[in-house]
Protein backbone atom coordinates (compact mmCIF):
# COMPACT_ATOMS: atom_id res chain seq x y z
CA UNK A 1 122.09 115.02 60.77
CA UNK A 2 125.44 113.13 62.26
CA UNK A 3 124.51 109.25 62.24
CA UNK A 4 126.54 106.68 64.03
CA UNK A 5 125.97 103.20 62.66
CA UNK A 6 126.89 100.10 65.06
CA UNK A 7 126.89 96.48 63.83
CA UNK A 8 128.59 96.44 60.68
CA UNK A 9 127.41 92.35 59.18
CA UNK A 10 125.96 91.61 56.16
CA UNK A 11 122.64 93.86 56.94
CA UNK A 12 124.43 97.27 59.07
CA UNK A 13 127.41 97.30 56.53
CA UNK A 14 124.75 97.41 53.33
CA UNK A 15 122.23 99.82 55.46
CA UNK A 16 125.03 102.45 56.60
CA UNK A 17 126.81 102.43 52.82
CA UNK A 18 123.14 103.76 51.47
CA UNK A 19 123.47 106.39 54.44
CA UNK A 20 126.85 107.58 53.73
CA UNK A 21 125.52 107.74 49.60
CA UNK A 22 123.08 109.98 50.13
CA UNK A 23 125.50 112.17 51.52
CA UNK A 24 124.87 112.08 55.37
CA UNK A 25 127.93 112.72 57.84
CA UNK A 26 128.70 108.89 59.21
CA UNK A 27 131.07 107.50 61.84
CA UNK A 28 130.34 103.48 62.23
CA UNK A 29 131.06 101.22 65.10
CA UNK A 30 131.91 97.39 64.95
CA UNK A 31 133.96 94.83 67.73
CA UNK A 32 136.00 94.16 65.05
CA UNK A 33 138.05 97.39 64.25
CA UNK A 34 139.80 96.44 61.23
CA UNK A 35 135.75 95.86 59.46
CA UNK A 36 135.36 99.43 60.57
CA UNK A 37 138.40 100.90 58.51
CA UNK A 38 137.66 99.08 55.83
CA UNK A 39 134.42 100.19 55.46
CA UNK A 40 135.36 104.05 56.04
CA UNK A 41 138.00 103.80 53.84
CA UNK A 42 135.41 102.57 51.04
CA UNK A 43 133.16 104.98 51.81
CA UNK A 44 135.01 107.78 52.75
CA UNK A 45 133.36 108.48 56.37
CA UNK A 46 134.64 108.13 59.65
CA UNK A 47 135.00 104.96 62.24
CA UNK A 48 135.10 105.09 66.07
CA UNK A 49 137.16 102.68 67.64
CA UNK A 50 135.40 103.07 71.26
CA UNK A 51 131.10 103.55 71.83
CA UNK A 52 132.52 106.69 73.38
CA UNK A 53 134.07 108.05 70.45
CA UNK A 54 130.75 106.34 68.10
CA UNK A 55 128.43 108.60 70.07
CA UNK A 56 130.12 111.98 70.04
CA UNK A 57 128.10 114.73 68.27
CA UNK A 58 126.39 112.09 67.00
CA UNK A 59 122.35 113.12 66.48
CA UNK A 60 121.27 110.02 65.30
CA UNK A 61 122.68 106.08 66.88
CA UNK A 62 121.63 102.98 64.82
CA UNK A 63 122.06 99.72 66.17
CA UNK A 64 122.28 96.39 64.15
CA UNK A 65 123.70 93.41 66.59
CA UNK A 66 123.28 89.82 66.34
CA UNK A 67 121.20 89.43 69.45
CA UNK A 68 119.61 90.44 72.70
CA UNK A 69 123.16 90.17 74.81
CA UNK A 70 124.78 92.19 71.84
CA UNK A 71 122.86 95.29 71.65
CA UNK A 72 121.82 95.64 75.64
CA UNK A 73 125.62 95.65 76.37
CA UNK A 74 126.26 98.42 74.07
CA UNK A 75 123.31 100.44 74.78
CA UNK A 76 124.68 100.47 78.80
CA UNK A 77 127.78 102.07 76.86
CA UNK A 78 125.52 104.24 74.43
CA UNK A 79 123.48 105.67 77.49
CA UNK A 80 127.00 107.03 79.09
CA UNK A 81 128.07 109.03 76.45
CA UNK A 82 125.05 110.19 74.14
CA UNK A 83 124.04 113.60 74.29
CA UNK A 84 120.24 114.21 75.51
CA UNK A 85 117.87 114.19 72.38
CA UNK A 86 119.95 111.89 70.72
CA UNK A 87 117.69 109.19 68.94
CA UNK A 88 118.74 105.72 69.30
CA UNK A 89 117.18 103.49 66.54
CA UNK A 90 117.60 99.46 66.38
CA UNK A 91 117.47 97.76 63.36
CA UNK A 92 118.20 94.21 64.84
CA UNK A 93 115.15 91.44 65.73
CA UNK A 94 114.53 91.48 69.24
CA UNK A 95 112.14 90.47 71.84
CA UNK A 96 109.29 93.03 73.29
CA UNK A 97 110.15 92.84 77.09
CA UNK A 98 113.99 93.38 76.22
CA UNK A 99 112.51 96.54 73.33
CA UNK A 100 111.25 98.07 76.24
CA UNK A 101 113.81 97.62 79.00
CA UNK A 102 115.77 99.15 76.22
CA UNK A 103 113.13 102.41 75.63
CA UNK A 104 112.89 102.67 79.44
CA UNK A 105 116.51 102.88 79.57
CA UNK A 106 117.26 105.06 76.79
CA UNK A 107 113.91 107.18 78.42
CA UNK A 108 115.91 107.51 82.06
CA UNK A 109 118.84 109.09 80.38
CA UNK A 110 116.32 112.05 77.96
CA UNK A 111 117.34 109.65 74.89
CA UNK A 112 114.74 108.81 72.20
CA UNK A 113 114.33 104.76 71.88
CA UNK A 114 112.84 103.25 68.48
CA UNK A 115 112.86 99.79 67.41
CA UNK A 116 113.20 99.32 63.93
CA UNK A 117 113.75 96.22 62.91
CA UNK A 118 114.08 95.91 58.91
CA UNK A 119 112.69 92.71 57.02
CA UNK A 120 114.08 91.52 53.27
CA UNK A 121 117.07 90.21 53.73
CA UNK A 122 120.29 91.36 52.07
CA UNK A 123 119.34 91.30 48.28
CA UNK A 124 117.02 93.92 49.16
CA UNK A 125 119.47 95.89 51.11
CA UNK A 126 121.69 95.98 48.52
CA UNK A 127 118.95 97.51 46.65
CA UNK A 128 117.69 100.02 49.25
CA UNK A 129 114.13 97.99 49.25
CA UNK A 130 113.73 97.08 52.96
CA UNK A 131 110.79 97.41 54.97
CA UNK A 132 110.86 98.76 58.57
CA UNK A 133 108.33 98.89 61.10
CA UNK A 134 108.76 100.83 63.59
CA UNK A 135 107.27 101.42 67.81
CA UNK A 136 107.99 104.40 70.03
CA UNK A 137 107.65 108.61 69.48
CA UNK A 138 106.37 109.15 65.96
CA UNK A 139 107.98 112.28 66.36
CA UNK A 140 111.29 111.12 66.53
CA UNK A 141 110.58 108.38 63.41
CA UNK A 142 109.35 112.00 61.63
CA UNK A 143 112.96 113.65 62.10
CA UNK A 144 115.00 110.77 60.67
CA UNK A 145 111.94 109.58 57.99
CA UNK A 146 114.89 111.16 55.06
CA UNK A 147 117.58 108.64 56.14
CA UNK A 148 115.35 105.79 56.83
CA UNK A 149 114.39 106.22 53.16
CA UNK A 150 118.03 106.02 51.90
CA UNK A 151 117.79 102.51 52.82
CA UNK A 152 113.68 101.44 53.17
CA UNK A 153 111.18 101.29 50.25
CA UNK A 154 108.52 101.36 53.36
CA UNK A 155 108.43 102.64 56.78
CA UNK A 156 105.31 102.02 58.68
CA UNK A 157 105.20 103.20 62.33
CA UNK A 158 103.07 100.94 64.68
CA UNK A 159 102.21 102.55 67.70
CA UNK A 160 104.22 102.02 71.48
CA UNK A 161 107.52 101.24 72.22
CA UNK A 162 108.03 97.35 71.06
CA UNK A 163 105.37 97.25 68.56
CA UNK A 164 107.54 97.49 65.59
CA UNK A 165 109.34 94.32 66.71
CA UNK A 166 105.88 92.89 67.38
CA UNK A 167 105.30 93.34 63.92
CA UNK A 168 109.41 91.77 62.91
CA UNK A 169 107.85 88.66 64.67
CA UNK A 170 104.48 88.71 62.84
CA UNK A 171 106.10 88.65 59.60
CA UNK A 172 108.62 85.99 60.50
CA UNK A 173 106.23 83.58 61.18
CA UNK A 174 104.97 83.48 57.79
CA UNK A 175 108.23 83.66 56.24
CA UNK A 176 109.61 81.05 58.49
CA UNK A 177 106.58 78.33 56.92
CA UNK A 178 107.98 79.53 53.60
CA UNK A 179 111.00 78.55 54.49
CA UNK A 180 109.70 75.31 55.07
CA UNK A 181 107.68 74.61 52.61
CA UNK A 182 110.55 75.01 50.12
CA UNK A 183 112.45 72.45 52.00
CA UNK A 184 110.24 69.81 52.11
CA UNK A 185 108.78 70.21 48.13
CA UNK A 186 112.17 70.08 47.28
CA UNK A 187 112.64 66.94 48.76
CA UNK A 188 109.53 65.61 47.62
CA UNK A 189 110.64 66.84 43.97
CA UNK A 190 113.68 64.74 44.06
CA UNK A 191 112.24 61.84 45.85
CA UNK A 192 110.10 61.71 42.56
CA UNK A 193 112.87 62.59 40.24
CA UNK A 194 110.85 65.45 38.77
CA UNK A 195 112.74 68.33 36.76
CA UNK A 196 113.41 70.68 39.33
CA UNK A 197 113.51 73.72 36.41
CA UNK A 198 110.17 72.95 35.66
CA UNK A 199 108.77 72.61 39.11
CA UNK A 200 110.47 75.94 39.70
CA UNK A 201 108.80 77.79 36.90
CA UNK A 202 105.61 76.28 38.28
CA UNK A 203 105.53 77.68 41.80
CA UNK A 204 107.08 80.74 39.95
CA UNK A 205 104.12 81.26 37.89
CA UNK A 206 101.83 79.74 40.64
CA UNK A 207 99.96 80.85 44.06
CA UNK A 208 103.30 79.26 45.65
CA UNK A 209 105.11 82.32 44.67
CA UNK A 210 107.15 84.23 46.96
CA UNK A 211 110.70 86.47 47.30
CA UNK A 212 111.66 83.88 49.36
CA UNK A 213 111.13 81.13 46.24
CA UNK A 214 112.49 83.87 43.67
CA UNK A 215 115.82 84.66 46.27
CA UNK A 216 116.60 80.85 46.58
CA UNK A 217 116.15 79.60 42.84
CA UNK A 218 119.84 78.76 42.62
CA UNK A 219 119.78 76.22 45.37
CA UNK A 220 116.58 74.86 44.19
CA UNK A 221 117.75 74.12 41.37
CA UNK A 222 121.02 72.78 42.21
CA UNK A 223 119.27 70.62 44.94
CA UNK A 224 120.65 72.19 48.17
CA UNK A 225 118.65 74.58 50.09
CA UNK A 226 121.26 75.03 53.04
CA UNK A 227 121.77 78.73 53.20
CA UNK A 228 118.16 79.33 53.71
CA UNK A 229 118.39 78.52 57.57
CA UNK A 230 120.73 80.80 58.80
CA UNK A 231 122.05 81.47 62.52
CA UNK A 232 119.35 84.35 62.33
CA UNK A 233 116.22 82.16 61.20
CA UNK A 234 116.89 80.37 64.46
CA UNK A 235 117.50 83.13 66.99
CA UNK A 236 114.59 84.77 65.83
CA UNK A 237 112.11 81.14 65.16
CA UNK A 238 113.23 80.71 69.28
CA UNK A 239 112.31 84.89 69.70
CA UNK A 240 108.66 84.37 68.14
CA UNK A 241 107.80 80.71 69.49
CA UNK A 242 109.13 82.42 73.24
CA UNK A 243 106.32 85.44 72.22
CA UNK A 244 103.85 82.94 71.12
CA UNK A 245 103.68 80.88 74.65
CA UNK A 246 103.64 84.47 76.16
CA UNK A 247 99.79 84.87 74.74
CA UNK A 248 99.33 81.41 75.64
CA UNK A 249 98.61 81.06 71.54
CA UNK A 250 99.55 77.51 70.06
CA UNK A 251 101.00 78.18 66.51
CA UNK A 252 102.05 74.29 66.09
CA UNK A 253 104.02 74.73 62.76
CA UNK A 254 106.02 77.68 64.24
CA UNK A 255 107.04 75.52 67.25
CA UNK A 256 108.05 72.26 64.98
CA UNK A 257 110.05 74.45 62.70
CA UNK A 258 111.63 75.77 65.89
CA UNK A 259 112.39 72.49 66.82
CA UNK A 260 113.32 71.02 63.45
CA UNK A 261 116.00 74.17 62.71
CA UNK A 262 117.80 74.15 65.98
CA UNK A 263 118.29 70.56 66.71
């Protein structure tokens, strides 16, 4: 199967290199041209320097864009030039309504939509470990199920079109409270002068543990958890507390993290 990967950051560049290992054809796609030839010339595939040239005899598009705006404007371009049949698959965190303006769209021109969005961050990307959930034709998730393992240590399909990013947003919630709870023991830790080694192998050993404590130990311990908010934690905290008001639902710690991370 051809695969065309679009959105090469620090998640599509680690996703499509386990792609092109396993030994599938691969052309990728980024804004920035000169990311693209590097990356082919590493791994000896091909780049397209146009969404024209990404999608020809491509079977198989995958999308991983920072946000909403990002990935609508190229699937206007994907829509123009894939072939019918093609299956479109997006890896990026979106919100349902926009999922399924992008299904319906991909639907009006005989493409196959599935949102995919993958959760673990990139230390499990690196390692091929990521977990997808995925909405729309279980058929279609069947016929690429080989490449989504190249890169996934679970794929779980949830039902309709927008479910799988449904799901992205479930898990997010929990992580982002994580996230959060980190930042504020820490702080309690020094306020307290505790040994923050200790402490560490404490929550380690403790119900407190998580990949989120394990990924972060080095700024724990050096006192400076500032790379565990990222641009992305506050798209997507804004993406679930927006979902969250949709069902009317009142998840107070989601909404003052919200507020706390994008000040």
């Amino acid at each position: 199967m051809n695969v065309t990967y679009i959105g090469l950051g620090s998640m599509g560049s680690r996703i499509a290199t386990h792609i092109r290992s396993a030994g599938y054809p691969l052309t990728v796609y980024n804004r920035t041209t000169v990311k693209s030839k590097i990356f082919a010339k590493k791994n000896k595939c091909g780049y397209a320097t146009s969404i024209g040239e990404a999608c020809r005899g491509a079977q198989l598009i995958i999308l991983c864009l920072f946000d909403e705006k990002a990935s609508w404007s190229i699937l206007q371009e994907i829509v123009q030039h894939a072939k019918p049949g093609t299956i479109v698959l997006d890896n990026g965190t979106a919100g349902y309504e926009h999922t399924v303006k992008m299904y319906d769209l991909c639907k009006k021109h005989r493409l196959d939509f599935l949102d995919g969005p993958v959760s673990g961050a990139e230390p499990l990307a690196e390692r091929a470990e990521l977990a997808i959930s995925i909405g729309g034709n279980k058929t279609a998730m069947v016929k690429i199920m080989k490449i989504l393992m190249t890169f996934c240590k679970s794929v779980t399909h949830m039902g309709k079109p927008g479910s799988g990013q449904l799901c992205k947003i479930a898990n997010l919630l929990i992580g982002f409270h994580t996230k959060q709870g980190l930042r504020e023991g820490l702080e309690f830790v020094k306020a307290y002068n505790l040994d923050k080694k200790k402490v560490l192998q404490v929550i380690l050993d403790g119900s407190s543990n998580s990949y989120t404590a394990r990924k972060n130990k080095k700024g724990w311990l050096n006192g400076n958890l500032g790379k565990l908010i990222t641009p992305l934690t506050k798209k997507d905290s804004i993406i679930a507390v927006k979902h969250a008001k949709n069902k009317k639902l009142r998840l107070q710690s989601t909404e003052l993290f919200a507020k706390i991370i994008n000040k």
